[in-house]
N, C-alpha and C. Protein backbone atom coordinates (compact mmCIF):
# COMPACT_ATOMS: atom_id res chain seq x y z
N UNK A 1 0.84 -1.17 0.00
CA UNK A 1 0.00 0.00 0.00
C UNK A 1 0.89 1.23 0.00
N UNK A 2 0.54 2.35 -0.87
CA UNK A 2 1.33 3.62 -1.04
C UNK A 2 0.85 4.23 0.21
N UNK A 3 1.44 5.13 0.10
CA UNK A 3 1.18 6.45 1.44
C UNK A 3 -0.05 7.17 1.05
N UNK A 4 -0.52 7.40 -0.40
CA UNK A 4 -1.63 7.71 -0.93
C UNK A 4 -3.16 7.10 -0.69
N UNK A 5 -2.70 5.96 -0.46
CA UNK A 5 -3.92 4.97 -0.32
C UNK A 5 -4.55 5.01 0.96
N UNK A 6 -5.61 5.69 1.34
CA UNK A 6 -6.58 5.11 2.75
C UNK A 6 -6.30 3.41 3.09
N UNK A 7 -6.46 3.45 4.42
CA UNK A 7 -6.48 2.22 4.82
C UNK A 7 -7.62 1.50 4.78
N UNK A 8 -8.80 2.36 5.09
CA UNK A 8 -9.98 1.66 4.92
C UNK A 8 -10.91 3.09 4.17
N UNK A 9 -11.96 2.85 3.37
CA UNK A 9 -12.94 3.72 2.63
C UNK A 9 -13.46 4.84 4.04
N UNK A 10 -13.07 5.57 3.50
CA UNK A 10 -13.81 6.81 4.40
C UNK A 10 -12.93 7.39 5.26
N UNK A 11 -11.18 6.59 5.28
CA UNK A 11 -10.40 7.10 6.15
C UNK A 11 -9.59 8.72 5.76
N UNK A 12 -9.52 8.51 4.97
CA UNK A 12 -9.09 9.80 4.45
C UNK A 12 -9.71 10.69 3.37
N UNK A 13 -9.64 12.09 3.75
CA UNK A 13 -9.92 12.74 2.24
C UNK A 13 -9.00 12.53 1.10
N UNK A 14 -9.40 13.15 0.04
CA UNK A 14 -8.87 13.36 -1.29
C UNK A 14 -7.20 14.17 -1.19
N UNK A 15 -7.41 15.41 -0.39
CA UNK A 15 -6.57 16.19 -0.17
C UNK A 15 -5.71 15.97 0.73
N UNK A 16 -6.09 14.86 1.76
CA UNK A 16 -5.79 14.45 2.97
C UNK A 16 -4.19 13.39 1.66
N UNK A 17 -4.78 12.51 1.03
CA UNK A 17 -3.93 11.85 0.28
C UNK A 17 -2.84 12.19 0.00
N UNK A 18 -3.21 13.47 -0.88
CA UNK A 18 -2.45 13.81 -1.74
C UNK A 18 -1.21 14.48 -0.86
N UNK A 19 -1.62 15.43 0.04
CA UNK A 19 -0.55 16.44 0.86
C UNK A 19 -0.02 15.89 1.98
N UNK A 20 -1.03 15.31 2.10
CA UNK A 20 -0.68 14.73 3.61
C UNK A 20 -1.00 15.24 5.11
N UNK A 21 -2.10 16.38 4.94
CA UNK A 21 -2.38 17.12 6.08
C UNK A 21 -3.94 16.97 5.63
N UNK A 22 -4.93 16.84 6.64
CA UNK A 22 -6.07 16.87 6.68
C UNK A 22 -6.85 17.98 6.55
N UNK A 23 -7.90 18.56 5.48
CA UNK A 23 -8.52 19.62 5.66
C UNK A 23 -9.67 19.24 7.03
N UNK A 24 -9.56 20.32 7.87
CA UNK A 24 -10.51 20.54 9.02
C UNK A 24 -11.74 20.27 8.47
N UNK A 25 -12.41 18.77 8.86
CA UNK A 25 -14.10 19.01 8.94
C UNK A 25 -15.08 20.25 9.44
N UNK A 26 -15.57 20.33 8.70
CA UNK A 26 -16.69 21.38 9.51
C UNK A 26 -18.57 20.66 9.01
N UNK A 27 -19.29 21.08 9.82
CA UNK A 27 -20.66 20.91 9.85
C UNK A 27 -21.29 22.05 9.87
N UNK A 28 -22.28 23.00 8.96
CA UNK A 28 -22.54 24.26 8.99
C UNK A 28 -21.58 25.12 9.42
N UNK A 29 -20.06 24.94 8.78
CA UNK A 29 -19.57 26.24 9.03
C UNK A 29 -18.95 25.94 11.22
N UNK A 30 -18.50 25.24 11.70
CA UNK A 30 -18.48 24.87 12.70
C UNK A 30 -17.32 23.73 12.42
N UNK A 31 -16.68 23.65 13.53
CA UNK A 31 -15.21 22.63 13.37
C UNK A 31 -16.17 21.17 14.02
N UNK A 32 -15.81 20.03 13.48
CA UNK A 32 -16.12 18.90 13.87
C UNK A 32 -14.96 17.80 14.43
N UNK A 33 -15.41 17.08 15.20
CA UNK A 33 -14.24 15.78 15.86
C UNK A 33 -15.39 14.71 15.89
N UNK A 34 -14.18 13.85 16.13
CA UNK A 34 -14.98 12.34 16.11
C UNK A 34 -14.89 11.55 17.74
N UNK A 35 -15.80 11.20 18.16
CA UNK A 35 -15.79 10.03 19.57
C UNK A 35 -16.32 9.21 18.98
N UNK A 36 -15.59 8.09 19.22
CA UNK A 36 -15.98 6.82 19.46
C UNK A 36 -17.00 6.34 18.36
N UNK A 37 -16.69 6.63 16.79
CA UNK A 37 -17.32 6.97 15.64
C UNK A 37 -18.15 7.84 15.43
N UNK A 38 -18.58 8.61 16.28
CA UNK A 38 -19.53 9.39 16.43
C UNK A 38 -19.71 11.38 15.80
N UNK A 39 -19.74 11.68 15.19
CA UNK A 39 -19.47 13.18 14.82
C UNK A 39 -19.55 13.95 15.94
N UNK A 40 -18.99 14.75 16.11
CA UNK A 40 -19.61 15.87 17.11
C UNK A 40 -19.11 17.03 16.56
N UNK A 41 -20.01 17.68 16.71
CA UNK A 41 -19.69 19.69 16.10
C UNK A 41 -19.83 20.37 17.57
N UNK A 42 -18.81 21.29 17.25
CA UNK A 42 -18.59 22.23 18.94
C UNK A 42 -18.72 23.60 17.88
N UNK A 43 -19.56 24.10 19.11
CA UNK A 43 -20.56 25.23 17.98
C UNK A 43 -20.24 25.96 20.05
N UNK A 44 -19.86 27.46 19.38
CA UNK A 44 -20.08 28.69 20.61
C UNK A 44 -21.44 28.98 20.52
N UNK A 45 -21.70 29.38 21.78
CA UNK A 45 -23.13 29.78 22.48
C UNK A 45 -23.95 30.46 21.54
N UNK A 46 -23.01 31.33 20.76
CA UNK A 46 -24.02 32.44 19.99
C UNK A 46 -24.22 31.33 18.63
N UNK A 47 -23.45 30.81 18.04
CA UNK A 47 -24.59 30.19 16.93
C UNK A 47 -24.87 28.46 17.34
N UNK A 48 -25.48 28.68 18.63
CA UNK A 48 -25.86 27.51 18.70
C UNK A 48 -27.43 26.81 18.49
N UNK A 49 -28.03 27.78 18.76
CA UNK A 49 -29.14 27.73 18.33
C UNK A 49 -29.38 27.29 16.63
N UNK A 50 -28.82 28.17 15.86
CA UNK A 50 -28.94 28.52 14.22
C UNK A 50 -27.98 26.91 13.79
N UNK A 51 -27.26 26.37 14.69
CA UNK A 51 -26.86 25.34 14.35
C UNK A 51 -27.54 23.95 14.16
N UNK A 52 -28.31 24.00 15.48
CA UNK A 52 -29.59 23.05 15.65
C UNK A 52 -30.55 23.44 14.98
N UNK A 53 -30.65 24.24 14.17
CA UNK A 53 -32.45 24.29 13.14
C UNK A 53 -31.74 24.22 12.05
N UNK A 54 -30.21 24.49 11.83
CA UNK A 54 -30.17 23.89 10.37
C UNK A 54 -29.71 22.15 10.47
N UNK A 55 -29.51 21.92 11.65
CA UNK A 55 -29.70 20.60 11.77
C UNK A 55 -30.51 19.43 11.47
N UNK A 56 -31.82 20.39 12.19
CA UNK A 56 -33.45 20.12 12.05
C UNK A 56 -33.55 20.06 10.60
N UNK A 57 -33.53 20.89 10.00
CA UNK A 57 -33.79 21.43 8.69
C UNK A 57 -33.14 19.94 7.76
N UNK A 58 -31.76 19.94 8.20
CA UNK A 58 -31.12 18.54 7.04
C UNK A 58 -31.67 17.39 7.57
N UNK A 59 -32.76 16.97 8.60
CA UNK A 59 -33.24 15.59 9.13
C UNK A 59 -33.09 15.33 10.51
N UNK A 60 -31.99 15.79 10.76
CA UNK A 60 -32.21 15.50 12.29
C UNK A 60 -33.35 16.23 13.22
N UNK A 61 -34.64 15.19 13.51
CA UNK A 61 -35.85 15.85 13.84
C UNK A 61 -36.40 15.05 15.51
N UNK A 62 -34.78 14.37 16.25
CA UNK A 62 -35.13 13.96 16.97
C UNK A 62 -34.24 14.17 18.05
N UNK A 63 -34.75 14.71 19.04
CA UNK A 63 -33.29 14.86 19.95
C UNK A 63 -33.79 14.29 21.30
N UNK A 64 -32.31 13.24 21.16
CA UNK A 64 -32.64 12.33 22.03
C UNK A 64 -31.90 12.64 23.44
N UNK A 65 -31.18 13.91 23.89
CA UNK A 65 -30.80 14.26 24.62
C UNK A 65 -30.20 15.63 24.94
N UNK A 66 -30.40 16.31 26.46
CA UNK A 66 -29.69 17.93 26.30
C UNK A 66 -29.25 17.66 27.94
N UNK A 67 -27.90 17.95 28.22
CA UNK A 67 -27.45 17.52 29.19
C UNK A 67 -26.06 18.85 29.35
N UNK A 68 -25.44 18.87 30.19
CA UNK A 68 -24.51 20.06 30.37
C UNK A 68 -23.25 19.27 31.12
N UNK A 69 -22.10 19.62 30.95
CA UNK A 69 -20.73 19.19 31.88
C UNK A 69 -20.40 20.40 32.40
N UNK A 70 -19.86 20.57 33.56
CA UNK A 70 -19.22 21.51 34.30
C UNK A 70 -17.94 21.58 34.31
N UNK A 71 -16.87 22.03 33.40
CA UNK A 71 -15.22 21.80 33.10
C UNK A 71 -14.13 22.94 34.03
N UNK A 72 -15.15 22.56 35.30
CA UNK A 72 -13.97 23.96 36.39
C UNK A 72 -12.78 23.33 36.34
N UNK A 73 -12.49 21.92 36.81
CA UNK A 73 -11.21 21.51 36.92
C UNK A 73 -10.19 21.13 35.84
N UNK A 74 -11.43 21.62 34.78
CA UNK A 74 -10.22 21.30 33.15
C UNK A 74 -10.26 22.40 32.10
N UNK A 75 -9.97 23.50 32.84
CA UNK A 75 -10.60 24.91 31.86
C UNK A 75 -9.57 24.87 30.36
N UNK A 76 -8.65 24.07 30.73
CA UNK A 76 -7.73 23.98 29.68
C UNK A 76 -8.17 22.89 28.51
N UNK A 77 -8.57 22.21 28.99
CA UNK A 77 -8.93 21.18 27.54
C UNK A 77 -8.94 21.51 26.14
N UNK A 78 -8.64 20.46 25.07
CA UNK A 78 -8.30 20.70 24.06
C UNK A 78 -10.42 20.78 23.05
N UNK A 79 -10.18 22.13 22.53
CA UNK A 79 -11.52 22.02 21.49
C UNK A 79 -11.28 21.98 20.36
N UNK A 80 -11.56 21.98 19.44
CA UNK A 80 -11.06 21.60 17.97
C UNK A 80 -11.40 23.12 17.54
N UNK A 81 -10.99 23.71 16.29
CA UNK A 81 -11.25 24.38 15.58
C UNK A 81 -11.29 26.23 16.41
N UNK A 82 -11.93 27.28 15.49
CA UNK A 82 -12.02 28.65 16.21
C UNK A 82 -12.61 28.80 18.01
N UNK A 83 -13.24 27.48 18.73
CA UNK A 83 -14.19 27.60 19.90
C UNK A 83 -13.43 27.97 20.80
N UNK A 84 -13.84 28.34 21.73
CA UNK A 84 -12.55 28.73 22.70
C UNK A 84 -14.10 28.14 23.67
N UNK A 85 -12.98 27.35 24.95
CA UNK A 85 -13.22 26.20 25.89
C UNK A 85 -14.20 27.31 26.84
N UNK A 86 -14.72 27.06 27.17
CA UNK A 86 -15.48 27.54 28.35
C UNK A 86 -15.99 26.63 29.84
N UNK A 87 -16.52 27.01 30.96
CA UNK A 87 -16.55 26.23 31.88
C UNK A 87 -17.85 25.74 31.76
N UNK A 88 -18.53 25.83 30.87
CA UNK A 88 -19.82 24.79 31.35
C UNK A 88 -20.00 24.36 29.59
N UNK A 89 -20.24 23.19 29.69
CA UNK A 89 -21.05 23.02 28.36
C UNK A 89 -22.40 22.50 28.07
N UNK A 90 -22.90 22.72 26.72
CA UNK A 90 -24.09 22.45 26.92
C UNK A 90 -24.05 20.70 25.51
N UNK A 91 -24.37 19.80 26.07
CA UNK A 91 -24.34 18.62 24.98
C UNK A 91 -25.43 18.15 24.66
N UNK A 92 -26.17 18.02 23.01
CA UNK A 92 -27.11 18.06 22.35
C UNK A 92 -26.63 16.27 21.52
N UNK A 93 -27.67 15.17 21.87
CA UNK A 93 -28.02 14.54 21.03
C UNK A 93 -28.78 14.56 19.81
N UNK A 94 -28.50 14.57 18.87
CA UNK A 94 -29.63 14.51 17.89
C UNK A 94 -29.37 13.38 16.72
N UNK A 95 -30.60 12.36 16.38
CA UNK A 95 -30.87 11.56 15.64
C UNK A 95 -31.52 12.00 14.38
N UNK A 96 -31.15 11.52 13.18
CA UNK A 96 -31.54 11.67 12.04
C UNK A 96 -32.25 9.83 11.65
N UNK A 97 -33.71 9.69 12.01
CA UNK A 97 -34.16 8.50 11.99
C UNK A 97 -33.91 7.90 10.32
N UNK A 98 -34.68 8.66 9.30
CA UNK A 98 -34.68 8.60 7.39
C UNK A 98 -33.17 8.29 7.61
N UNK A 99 -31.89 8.82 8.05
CA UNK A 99 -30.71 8.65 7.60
C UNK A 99 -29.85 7.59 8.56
N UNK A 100 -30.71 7.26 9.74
CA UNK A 100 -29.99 6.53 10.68
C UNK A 100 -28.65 7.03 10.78
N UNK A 101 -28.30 8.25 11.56
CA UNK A 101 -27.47 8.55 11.84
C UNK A 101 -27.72 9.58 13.17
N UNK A 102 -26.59 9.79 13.56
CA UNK A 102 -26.47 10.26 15.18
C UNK A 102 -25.81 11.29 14.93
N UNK A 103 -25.67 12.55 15.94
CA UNK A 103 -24.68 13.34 15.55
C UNK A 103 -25.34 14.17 16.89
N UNK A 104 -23.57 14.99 17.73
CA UNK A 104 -23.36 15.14 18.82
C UNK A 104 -23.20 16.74 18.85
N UNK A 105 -24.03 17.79 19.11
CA UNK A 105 -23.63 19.44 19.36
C UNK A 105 -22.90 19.57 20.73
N UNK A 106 -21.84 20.20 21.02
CA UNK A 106 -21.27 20.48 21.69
C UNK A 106 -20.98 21.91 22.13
N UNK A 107 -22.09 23.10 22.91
CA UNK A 107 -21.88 24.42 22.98
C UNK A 107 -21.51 24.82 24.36
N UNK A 108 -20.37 25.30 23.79
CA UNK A 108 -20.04 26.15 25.42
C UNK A 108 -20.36 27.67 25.43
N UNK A 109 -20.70 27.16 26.85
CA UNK A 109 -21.66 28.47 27.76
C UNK A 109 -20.53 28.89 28.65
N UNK A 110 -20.48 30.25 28.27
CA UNK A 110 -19.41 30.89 29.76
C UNK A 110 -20.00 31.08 31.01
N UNK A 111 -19.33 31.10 32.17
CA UNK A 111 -19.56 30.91 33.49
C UNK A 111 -20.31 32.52 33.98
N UNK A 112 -19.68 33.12 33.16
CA UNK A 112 -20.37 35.24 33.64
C UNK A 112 -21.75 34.96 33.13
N UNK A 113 -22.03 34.22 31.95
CA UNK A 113 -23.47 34.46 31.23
C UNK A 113 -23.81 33.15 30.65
N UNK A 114 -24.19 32.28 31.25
CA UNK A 114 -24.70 30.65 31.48
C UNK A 114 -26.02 30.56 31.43
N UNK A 115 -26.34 30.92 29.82
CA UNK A 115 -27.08 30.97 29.41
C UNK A 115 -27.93 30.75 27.88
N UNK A 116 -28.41 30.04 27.33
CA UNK A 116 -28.15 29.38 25.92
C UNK A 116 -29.68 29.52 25.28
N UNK A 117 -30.65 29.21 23.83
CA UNK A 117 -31.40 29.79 23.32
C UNK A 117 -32.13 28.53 23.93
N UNK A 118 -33.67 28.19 24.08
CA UNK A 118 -34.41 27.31 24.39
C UNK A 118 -34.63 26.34 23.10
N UNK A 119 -34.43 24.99 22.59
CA UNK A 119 -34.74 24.06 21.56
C UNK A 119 -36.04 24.01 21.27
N UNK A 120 -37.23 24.14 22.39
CA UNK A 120 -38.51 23.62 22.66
C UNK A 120 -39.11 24.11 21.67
N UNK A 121 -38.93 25.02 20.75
CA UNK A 121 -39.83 25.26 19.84
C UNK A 121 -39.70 24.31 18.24
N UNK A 122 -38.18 23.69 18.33
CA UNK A 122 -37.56 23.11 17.06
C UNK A 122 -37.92 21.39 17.56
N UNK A 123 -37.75 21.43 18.93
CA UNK A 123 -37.94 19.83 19.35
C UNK A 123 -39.11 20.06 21.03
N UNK A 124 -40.06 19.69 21.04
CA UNK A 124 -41.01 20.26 22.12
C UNK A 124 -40.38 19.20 23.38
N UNK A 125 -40.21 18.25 22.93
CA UNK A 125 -39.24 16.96 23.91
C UNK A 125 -38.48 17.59 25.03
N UNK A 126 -37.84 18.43 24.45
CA UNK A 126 -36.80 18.97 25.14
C UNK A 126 -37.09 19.83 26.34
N UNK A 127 -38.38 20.19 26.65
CA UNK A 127 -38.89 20.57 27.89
C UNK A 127 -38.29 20.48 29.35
N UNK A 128 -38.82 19.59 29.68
CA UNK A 128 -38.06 18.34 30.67
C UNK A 128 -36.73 18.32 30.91
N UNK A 129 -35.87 17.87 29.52
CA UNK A 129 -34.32 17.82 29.59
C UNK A 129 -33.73 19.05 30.20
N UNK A 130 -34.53 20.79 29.42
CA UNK A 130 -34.16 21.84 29.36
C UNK A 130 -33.97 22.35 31.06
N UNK A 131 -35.08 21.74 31.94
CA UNK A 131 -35.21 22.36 32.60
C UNK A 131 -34.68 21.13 34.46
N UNK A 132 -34.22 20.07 33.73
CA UNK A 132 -33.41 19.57 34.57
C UNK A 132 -31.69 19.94 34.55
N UNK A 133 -30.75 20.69 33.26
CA UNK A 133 -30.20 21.15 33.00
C UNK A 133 -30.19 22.54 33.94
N UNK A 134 -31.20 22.87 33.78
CA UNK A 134 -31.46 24.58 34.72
C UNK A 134 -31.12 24.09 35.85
N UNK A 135 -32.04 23.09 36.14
CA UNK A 135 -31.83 22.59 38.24
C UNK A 135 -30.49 22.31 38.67
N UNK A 136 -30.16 21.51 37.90
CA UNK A 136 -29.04 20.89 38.74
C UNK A 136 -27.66 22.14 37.99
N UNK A 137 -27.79 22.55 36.99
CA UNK A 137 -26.08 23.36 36.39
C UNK A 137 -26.61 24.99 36.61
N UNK A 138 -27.61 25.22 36.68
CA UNK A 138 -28.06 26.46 36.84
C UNK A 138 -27.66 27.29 35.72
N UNK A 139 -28.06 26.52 34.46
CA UNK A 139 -27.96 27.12 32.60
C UNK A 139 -29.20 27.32 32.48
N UNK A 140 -29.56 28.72 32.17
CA UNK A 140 -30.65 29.26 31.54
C UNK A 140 -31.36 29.08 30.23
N UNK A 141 -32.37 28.70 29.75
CA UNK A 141 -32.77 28.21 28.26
C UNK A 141 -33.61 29.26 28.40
N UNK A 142 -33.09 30.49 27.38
CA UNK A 142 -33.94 31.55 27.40
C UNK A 142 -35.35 31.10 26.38
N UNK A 143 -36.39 32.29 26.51
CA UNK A 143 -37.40 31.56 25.86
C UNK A 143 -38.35 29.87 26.66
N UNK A 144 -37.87 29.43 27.40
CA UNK A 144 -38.01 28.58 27.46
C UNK A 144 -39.49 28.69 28.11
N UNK A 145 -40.89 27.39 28.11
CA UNK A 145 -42.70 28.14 28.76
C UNK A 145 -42.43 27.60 30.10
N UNK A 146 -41.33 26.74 30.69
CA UNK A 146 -41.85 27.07 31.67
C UNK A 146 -40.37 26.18 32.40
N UNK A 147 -39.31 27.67 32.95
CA UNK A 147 -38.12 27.24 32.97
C UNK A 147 -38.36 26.97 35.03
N UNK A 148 -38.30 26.28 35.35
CA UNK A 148 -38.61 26.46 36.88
C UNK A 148 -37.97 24.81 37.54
N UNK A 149 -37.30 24.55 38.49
CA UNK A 149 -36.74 23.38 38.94
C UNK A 149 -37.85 22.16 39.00
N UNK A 150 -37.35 20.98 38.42
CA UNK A 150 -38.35 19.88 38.32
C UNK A 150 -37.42 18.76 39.31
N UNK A 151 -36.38 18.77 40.25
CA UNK A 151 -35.87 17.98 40.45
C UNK A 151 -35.87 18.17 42.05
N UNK A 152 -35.07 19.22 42.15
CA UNK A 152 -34.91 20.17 43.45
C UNK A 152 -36.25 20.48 44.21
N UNK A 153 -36.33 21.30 45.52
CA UNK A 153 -37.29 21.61 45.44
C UNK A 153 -37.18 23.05 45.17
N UNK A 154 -38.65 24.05 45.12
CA UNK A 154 -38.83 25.23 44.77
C UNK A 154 -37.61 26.43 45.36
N UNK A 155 -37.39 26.04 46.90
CA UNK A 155 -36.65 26.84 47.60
C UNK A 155 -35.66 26.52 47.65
N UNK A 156 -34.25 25.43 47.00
CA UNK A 156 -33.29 24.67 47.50
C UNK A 156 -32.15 26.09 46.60
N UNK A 157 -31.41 26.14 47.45
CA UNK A 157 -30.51 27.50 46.62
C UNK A 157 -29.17 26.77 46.19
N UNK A 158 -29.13 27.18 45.13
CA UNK A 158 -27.77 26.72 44.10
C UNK A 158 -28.11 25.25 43.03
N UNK A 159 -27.07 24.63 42.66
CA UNK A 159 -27.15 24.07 41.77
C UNK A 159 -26.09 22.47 41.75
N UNK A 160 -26.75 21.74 42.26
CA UNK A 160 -26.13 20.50 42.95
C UNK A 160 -25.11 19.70 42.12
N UNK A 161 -25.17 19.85 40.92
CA UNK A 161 -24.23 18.91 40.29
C UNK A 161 -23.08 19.91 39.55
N UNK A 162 -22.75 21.36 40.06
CA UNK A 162 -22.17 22.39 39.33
C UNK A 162 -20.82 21.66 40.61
N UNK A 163 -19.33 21.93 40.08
CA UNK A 163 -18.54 21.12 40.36
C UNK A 163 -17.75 22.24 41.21
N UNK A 164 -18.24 23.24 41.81
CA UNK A 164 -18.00 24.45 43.36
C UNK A 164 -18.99 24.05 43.92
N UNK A 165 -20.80 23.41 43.95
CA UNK A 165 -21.34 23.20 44.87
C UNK A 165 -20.60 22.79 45.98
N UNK A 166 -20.71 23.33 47.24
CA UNK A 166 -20.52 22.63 48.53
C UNK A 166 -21.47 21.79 48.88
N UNK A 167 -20.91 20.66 49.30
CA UNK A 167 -21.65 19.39 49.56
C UNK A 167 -21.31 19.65 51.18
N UNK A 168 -23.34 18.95 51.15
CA UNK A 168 -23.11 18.64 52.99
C UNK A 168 -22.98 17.73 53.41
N UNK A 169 -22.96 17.49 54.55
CA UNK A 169 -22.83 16.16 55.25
C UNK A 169 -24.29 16.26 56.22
N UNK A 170 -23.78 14.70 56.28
CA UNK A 170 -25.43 14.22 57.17
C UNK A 170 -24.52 13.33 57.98
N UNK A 171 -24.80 13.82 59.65
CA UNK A 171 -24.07 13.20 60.23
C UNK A 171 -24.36 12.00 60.60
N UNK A 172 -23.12 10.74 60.76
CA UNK A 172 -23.67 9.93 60.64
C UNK A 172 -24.27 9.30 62.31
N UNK A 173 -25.18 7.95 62.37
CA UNK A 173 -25.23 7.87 63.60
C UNK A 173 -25.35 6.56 63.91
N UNK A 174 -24.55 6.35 64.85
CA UNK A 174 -24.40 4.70 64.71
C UNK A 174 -25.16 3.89 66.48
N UNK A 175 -25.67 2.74 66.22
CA UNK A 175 -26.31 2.05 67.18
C UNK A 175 -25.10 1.81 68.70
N UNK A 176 -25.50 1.23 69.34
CA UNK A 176 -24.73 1.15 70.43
C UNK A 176 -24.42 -0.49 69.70
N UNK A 177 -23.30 -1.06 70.20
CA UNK A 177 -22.84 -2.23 70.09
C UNK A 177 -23.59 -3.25 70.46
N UNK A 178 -23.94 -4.18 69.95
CA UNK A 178 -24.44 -5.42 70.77
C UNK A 178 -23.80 -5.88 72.02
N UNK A 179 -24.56 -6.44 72.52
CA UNK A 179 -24.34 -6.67 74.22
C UNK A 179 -23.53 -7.90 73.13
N UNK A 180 -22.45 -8.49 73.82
CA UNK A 180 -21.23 -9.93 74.26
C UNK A 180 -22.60 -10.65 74.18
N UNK A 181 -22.01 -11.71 73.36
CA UNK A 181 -23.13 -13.10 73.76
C UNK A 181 -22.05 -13.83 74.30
């Protein structure tokens, strides 16, 4: 096998062949990486929205998940392409059923303004997801009908799975020993 030749169909581009350096994937204009075969596009806060309806728009009409990571202890991590890393992110499943295919949005939300556009009007599903995201990371889905804690209760202050929550303790309390048999 030449140095020209992919190892397997789909491993390399055309240009990738020829030069030997890979042109950067992109998805709408957005840098893309791969997990675990999987696409993912890392799209900044501001066109993240316009990313997911042209998503919608090419088939993907199902989103099977909206979930957030908290990256305090890794502000450095590597992102692909123009994004610059931020401390919270916001992670978007979406399925394309007609094409059987999967594909992963990746938007970071900065920590001053943790706050991102609401899906519910492009995917109504996303209700629920949107607003367990709010409870526990305390990320805002602007727009959103009815953004209010579904997990927590009404009065519980802060945001339990954000990675500065202070965790309490419950003290513990232990029985007296059994009497000697």
């Amino acid at each position: 096998m030449t140095d020209s030749q992919p190892t397997s169909a789909g491993d390399e581009s055309a240009t990738e062949a020829a030069t030997g350096a890979a042109e950067p994937e992109v998805v709408h204009g957005c840098p893309v990486s791969w997990s675990r075969g999987q696409q993912v596009v890392h799209v900044t806060k501001d066109g993240y929205r316009e990313l997911v309806a042209a998503l919608h728009a090419d088939g993907f009409t199902f989103c099977a998940d909206i979930t957030a990571v908290d990256y305090l202890a890794h502000p450095d991590r590597a992102v692909p392409g123009s994004v610059r890393a931020e401390r919270f992110e916001i992670v978007v499943n979406l399925l394309s059923l007609e094409q059987r295919r999967r594909i992963r949005v990746r938007a970071q939300v900065p920590e001053g303004d943790p706050a991102v556009p609401s899906l519910f009007d492009l995917y109504p599903g996303t209700e629920a997801m949107e607003r367990e995201v709010f409870d526990l990371m305390g990320i805002v889905f602007e727009d959103h009908p009815d953004l209010t804690r579904i997990l927590m209760p009404e009065d519980w202050e802060g945001h339990p799975l954000r990675k500065d929550y202070a965790t309490g303790r419950v003290p513990v309390q232990f029985k007296e020993a059994p009497a000697q048999r």
